[in-house]
Protein backbone atom coordinates (compact mmCIF):
# COMPACT_ATOMS: atom_id res chain seq x y z
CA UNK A 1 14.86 -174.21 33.99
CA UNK A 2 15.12 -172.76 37.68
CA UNK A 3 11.80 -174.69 38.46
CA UNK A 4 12.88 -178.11 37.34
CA UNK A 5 16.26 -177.84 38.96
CA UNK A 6 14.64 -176.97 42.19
CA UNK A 7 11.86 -179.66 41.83
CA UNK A 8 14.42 -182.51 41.34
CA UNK A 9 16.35 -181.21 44.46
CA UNK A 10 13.76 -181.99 46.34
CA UNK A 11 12.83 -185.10 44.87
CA UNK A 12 15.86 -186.49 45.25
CA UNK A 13 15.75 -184.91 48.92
CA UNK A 14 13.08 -187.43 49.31
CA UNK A 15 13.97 -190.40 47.48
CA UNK A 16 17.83 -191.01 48.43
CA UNK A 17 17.02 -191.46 52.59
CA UNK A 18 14.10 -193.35 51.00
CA UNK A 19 15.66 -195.86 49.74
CA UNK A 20 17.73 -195.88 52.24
CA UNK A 21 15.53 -196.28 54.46
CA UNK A 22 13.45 -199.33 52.95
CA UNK A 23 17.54 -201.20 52.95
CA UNK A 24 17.97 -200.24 56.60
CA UNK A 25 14.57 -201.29 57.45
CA UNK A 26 14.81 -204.41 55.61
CA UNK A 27 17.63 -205.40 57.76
CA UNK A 28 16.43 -204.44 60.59
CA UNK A 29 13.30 -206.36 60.07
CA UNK A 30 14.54 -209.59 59.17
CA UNK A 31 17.03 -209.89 62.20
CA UNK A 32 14.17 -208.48 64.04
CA UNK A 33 12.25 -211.69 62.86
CA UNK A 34 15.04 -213.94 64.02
CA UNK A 35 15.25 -211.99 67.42
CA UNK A 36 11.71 -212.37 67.76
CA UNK A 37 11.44 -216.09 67.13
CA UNK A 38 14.11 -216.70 70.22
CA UNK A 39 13.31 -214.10 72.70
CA UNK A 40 9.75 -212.68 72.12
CA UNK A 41 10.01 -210.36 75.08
CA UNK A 42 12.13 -208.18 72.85
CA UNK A 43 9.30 -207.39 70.68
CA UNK A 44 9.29 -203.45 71.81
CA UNK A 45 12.33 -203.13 71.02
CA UNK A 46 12.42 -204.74 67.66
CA UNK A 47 9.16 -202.43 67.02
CA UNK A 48 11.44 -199.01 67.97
CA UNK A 49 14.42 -200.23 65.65
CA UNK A 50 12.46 -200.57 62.79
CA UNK A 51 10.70 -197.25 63.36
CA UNK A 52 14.36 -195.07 63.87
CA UNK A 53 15.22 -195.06 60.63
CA UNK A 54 12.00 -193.92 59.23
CA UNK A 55 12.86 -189.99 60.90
CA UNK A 56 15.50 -190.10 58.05
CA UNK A 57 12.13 -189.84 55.50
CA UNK A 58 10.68 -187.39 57.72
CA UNK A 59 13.96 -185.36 57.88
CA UNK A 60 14.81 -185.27 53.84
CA UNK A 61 10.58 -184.30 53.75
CA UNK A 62 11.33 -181.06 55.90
CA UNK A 63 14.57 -180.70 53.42
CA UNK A 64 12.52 -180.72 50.77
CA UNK A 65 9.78 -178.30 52.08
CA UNK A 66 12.78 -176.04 52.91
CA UNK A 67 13.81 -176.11 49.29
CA UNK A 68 10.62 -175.56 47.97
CA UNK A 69 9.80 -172.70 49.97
């Protein structure tokens, strides 16, 4: 029982700034669009915005390797 409650703390490590992540980024990315089809000098910036939020992923991955360990 210790095993499975330890494996689905670190799933849901994972999948909660996951999903979060794909709704941030999907905002992002379609005012990024918008941005884009005005001004599209801004299109380093726009890249860097969408690719912030994706450290949250990386961040609940170590969180899980921490609880797994």
């Amino acid at each position: 029982m210790d095993k499975a409650l330890i494996s689905m703390a670190a799933a849901i490590a994972i999948a909660i700034p996951a999903i979060a992540t794909a709704w941030a980024q999907s905002k992002i990315g379609s005012a990024g669009a918008g941005a884009l089809a005005e001004k599209p000098e801004l299109s380093g910036t726009i890249i860097i915005l969408v690719a912030i939020p994706e450290t949250i992923v990386l961040l609940g991955l170590v969180v899980a390797y921490l609880i797994l360990s």
